[in-house]
Protein backbone atom coordinates (compact mmCIF):
# COMPACT_ATOMS: atom_id res chain seq x y z
CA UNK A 1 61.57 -148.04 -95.05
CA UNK A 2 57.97 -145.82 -94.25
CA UNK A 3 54.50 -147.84 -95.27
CA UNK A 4 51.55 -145.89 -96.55
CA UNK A 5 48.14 -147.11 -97.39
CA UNK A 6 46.18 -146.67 -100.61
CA UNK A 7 42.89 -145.72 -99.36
CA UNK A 8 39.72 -147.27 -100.62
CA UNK A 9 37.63 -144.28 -102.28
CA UNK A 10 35.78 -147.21 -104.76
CA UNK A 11 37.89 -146.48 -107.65
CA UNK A 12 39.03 -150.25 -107.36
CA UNK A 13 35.20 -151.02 -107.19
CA UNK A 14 36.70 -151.41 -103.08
CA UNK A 15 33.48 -149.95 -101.49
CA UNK A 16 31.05 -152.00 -103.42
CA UNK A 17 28.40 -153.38 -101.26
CA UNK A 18 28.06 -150.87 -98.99
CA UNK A 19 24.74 -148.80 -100.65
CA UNK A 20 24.89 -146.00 -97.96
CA UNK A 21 26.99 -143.20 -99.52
CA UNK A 22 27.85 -142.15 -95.65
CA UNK A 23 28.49 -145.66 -94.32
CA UNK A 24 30.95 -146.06 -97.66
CA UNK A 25 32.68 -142.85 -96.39
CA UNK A 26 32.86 -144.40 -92.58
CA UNK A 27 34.30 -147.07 -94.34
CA UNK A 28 37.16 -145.40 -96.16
CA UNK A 29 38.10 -143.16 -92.94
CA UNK A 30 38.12 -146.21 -90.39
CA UNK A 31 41.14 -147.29 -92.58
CA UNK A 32 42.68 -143.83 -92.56
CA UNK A 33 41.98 -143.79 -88.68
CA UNK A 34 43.51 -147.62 -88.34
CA UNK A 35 46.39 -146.65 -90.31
CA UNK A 36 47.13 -143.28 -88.24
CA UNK A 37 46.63 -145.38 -85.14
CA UNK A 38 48.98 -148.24 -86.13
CA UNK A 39 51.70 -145.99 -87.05
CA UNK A 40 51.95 -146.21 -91.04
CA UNK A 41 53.60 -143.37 -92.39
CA UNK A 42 51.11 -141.35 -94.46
CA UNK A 43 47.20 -142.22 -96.07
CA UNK A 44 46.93 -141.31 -100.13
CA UNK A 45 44.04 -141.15 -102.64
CA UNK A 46 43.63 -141.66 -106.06
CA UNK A 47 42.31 -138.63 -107.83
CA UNK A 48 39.48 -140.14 -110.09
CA UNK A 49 35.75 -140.14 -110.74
CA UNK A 50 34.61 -143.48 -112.52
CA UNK A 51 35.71 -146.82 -111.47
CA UNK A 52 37.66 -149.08 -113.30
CA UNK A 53 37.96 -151.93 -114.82
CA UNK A 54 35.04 -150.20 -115.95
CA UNK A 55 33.08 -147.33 -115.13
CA UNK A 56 29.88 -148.05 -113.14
CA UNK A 57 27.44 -146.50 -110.49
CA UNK A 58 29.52 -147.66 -107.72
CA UNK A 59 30.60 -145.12 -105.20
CA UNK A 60 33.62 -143.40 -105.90
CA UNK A 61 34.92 -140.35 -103.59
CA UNK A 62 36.16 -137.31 -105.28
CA UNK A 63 40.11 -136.71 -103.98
CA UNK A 64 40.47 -133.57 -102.67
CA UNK A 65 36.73 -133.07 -100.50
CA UNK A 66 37.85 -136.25 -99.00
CA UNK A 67 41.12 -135.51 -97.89
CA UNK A 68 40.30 -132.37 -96.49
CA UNK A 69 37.84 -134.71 -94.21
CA UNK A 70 40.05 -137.03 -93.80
CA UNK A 71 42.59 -134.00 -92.65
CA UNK A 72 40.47 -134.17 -89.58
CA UNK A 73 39.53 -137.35 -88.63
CA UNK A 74 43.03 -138.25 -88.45
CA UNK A 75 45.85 -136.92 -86.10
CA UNK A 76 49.20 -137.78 -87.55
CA UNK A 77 49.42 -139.62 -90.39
CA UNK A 78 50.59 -137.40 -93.68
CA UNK A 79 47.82 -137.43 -96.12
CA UNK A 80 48.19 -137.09 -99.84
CA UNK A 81 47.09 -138.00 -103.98
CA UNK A 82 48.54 -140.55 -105.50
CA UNK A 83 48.19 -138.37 -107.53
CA UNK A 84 45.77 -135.65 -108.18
CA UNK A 85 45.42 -135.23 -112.35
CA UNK A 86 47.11 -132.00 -113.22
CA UNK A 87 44.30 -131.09 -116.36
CA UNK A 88 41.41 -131.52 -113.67
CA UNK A 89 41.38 -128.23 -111.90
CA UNK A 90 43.62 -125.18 -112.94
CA UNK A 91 46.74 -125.44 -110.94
CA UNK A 92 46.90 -121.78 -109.26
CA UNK A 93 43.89 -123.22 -107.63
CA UNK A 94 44.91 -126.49 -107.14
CA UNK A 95 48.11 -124.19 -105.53
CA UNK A 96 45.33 -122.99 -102.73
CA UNK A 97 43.50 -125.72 -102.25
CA UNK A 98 46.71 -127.54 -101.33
CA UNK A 99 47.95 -124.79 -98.81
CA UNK A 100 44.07 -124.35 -97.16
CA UNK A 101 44.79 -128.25 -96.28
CA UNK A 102 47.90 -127.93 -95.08
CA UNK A 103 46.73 -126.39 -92.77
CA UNK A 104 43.88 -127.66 -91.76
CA UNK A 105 45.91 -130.75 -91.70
CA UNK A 106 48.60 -128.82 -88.87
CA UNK A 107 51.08 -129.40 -91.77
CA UNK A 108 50.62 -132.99 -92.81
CA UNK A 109 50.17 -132.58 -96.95
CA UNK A 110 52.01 -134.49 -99.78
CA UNK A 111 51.26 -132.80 -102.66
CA UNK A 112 50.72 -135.58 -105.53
CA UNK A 113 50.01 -134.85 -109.03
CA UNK A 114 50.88 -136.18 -112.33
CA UNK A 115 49.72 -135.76 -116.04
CA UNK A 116 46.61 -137.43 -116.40
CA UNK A 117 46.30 -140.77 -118.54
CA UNK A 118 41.96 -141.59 -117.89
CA UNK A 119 41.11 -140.98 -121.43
CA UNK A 120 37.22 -141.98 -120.55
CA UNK A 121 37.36 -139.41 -117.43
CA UNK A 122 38.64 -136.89 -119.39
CA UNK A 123 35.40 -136.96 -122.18
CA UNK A 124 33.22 -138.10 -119.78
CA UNK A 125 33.73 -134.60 -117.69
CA UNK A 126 33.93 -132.99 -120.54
CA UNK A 127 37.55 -131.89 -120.18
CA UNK A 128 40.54 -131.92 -123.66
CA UNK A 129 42.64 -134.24 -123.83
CA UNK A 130 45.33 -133.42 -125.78
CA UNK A 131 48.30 -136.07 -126.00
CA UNK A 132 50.81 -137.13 -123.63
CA UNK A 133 53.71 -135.00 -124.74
CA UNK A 134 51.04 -131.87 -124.66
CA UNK A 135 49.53 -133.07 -120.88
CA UNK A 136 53.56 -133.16 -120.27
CA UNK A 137 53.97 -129.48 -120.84
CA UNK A 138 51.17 -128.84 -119.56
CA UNK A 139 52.14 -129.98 -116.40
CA UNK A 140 55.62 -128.35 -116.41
CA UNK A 141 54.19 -125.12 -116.44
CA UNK A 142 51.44 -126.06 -113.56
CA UNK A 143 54.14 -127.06 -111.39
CA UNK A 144 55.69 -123.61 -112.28
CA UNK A 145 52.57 -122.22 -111.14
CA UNK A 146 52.20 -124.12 -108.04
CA UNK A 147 55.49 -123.18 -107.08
CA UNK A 148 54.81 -119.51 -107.44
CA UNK A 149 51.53 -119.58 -105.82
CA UNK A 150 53.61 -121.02 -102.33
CA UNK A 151 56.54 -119.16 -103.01
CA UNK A 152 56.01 -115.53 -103.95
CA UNK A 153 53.87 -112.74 -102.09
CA UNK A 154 51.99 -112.00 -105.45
CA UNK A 155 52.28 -114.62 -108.06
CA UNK A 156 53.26 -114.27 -112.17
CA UNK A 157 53.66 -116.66 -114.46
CA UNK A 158 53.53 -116.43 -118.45
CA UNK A 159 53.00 -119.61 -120.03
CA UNK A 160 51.40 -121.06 -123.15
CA UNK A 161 48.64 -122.93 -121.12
CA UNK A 162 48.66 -121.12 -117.82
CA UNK A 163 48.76 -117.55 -116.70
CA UNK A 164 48.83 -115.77 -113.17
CA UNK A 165 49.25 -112.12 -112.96
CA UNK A 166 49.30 -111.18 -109.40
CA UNK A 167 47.75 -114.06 -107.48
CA UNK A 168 47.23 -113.62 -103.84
CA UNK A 169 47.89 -116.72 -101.89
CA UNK A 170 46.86 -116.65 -98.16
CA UNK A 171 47.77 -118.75 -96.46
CA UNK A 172 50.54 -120.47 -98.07
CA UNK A 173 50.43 -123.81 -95.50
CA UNK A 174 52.63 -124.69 -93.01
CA UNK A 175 55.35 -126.77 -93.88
CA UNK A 176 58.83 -124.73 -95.17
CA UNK A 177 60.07 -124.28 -97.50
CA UNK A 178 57.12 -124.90 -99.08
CA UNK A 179 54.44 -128.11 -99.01
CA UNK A 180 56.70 -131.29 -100.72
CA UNK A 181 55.81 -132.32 -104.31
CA UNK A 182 55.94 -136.09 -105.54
CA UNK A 183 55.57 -135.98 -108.91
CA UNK A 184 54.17 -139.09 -110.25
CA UNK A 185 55.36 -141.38 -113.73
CA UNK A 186 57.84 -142.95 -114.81
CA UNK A 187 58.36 -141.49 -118.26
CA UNK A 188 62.08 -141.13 -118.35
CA UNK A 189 62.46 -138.43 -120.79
CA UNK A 190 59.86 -135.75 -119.57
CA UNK A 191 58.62 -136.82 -116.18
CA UNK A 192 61.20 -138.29 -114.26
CA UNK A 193 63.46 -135.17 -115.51
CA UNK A 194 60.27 -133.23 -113.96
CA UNK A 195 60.99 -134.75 -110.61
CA UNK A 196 64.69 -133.28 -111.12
CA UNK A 197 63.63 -129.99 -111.23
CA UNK A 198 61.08 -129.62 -109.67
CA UNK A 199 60.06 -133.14 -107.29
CA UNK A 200 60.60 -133.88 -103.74
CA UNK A 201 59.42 -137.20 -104.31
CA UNK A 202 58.65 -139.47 -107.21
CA UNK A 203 56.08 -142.33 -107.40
CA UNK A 204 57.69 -145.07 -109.85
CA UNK A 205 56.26 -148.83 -110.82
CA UNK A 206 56.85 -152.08 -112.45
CA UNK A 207 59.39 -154.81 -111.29
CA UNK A 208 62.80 -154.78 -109.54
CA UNK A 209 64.92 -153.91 -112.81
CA UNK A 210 61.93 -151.87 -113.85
CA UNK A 211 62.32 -149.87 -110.98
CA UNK A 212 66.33 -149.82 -110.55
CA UNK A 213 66.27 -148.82 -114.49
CA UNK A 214 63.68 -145.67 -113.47
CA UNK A 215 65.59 -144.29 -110.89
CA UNK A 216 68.92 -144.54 -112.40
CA UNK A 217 67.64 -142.06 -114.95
CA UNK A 218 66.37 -139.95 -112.20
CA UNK A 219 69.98 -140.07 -110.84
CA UNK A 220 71.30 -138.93 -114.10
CA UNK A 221 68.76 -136.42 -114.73
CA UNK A 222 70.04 -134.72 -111.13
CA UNK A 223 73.64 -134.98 -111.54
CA UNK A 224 72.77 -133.49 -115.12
CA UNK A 225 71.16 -130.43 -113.76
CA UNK A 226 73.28 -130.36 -109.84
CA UNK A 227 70.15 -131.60 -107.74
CA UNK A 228 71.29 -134.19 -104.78
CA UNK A 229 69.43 -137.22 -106.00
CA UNK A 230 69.38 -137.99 -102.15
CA UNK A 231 66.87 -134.90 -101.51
CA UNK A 232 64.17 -136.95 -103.36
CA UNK A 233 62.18 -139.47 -101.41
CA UNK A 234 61.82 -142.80 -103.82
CA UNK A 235 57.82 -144.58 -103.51
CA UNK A 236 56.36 -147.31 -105.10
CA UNK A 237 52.95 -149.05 -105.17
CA UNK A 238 52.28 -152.60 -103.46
CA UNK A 239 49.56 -155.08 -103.14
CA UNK A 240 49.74 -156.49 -99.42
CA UNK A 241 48.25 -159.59 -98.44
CA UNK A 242 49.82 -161.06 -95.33
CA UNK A 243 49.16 -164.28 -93.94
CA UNK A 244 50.98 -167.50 -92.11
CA UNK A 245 51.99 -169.15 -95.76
CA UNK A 246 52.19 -167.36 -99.48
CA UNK A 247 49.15 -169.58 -100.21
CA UNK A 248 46.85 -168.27 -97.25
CA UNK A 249 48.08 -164.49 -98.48
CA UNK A 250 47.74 -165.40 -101.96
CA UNK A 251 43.92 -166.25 -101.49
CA UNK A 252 42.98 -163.24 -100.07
CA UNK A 253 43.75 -161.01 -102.95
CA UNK A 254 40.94 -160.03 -104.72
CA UNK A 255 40.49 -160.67 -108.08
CA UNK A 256 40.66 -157.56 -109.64
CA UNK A 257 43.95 -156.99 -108.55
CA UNK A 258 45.60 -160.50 -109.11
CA UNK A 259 46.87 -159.80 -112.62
CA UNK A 260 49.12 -156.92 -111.03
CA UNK A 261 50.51 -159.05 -108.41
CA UNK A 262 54.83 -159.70 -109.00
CA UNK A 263 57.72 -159.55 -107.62
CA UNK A 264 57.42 -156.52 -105.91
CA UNK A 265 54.03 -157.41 -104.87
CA UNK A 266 54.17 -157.55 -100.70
CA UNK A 267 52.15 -161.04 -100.51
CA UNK A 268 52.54 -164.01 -98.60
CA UNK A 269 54.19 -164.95 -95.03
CA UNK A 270 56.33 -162.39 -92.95
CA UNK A 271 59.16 -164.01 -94.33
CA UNK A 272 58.67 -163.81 -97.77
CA UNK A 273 57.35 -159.88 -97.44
CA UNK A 274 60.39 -159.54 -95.37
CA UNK A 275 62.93 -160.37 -98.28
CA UNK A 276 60.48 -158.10 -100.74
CA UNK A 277 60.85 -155.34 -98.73
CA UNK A 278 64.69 -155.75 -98.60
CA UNK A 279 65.10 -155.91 -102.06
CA UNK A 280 63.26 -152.63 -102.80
CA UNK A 281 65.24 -150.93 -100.11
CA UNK A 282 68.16 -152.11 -101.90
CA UNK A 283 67.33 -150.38 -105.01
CA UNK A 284 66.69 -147.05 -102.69
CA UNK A 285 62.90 -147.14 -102.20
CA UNK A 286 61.73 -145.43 -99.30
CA UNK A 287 57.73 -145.74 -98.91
CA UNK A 288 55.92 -148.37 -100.03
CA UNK A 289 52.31 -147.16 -100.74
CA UNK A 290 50.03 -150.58 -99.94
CA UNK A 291 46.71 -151.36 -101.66
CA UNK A 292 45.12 -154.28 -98.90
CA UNK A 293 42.89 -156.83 -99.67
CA UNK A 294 39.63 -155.24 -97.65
CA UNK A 295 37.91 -152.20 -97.01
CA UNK A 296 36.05 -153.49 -94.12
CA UNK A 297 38.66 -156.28 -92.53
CA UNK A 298 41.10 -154.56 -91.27
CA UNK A 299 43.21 -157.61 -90.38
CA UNK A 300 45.85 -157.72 -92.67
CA UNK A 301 46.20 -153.54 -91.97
CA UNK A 302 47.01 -154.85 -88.29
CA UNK A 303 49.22 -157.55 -88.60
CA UNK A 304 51.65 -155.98 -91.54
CA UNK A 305 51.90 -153.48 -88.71
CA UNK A 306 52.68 -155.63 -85.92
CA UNK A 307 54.89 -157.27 -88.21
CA UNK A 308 56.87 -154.43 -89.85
CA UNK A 309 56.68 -151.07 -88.12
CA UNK A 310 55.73 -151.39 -84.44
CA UNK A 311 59.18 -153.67 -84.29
């Protein structure tokens, strides 16, 4: 099992209190930095621009600037979006922007991205938002796109929503065959059959037979089209909170993010987080991508460490 960290950009309202926009940023790359250090497995942002539960003047770090920052105050940790909104930015650009930080990341990218679902980002920016099954296509061409833009010298593609007709795309990054995609949803019809043809990884949610449900569907959407289910790396999303009892752990959590807290939630003792972990590995997870109680205390960062990878 590989731990990543969910990195406080605000969206969570995480960097409230902190009124200098450059001390907030200090903030969000000393976890980065403590995460690198302690030997977590990769660093990943959210790609949004208003906070939730609801939007407010709080600081919130747009995705892609930050990771390109981020790119270089770290040394090697993999850095990624969980996951950058396909409608946001047109995807043969999205295509360059991801190869320009592969590189300046010496090779370190995981490409996130997923369909969008921020209704009040989406009119708020001024972008369409057309519904699901449309931001689905939509995003089965862009990764058609994206492909093309790594793969091919000069890049075409003909689509209803997207069109490239000879894009140049220099340089193309760093990792071969090409940077990895983890397509993120659960939606077992269009997305996770996405992640089929197209994924490297997949970012699914919910509880244990949530999850085992999800990615038996992946399974058959492979053996449907001959893709080794095993090439795709399986992640989910945690809240950690580690202390010496479930009831010390349990009190840490913020509030905000106690009504998402389950089974799968990584909270309470070493021995109780210990069995959690377990069970997801059971069900074939591989990274667990960890939301932590603090921006600023970096204590339970530390510890889960001490606890779970340094052994």
């Amino acid at each position: 099992m590989k731990f990543g960290i969910a990195l406080p950009n605000g969206w969570k309202m995480t960097l409230v209190g902190i009124k200098d926009p450059i001390e907030a940023y200090e903030t969000m790359t000393n976890v980065a930095k403590g995460a690198d250090e302690a030997g977590y497995e990769a660093v990943w942002l959210v790609d949004h621009f208003h906070t939730i539960p609801k939007p407010s003047q709080e600081v919130t770090f747009e995705c892609w600037t930050s990771l390109a920052a981020l790119a270089r105050d770290t040394r090697r940790i993999r850095i990624g979006q969980i996951v950058t909104c396909n409608s946001y930015r047109n995807p043969a650009l999205l295509a360059k922007m991801a190869s320009t930080l592969d590189v300046l990341s010496h090779g370190r990218l995981n490409f996130g991205i997923g369909a969008g679902w921020y209704e009040h980002e989406y009119r708020a920016y001024g972008y369409p938002y057309p519904d699901a099954p449309e931001r689905l296509r939509q995003l089965r061409e862009a990764l058609q796109v994206i492909r093309a833009m790594w793969e091919q010298e000069e890049a075409t593609f003909e689509g209803k929503y997207y069109q490239v007709r000879g894009a140049i795309n220099q340089p193309k990054g760093v990792q071969k065959p090409h940077i990895p995609i983890l397509i993120g949803g659960g939606g077992e019809k269009v997305t996770l059959k996405l992640v089929a043809q197209y994924g490297d990884a997949c970012n699914v949610g919910g509880d244990l037979k949530t999850i085992e449900h999800k990615l038996a569907v992946l399974r058959q959407h492979c053996k449907d089209i001959g893709r080794d289910y095993e090439s795709i790396s399986c992640t989910t999303g945690a809240f950690c909170s580690i202390a010496d009892t479930d009831e010390e752990a349990l009190a840490l959590v913020p509030e905000v993010y106690k009504p998402d807290i389950k089974e799968t939630s990584l909270v309470g003792s070493p021995a109780t987080i210990r069995q959690r972990i377990a069970a997801l590995e059971a069900l074939g997870i591989h990274q667990i991508i960890m939301d932590l109680p603090s921006a600023t205390d970096l204590t339970v960062l530390h510890r889960f460490a001490q606890e779970f990878i340094a052994s």
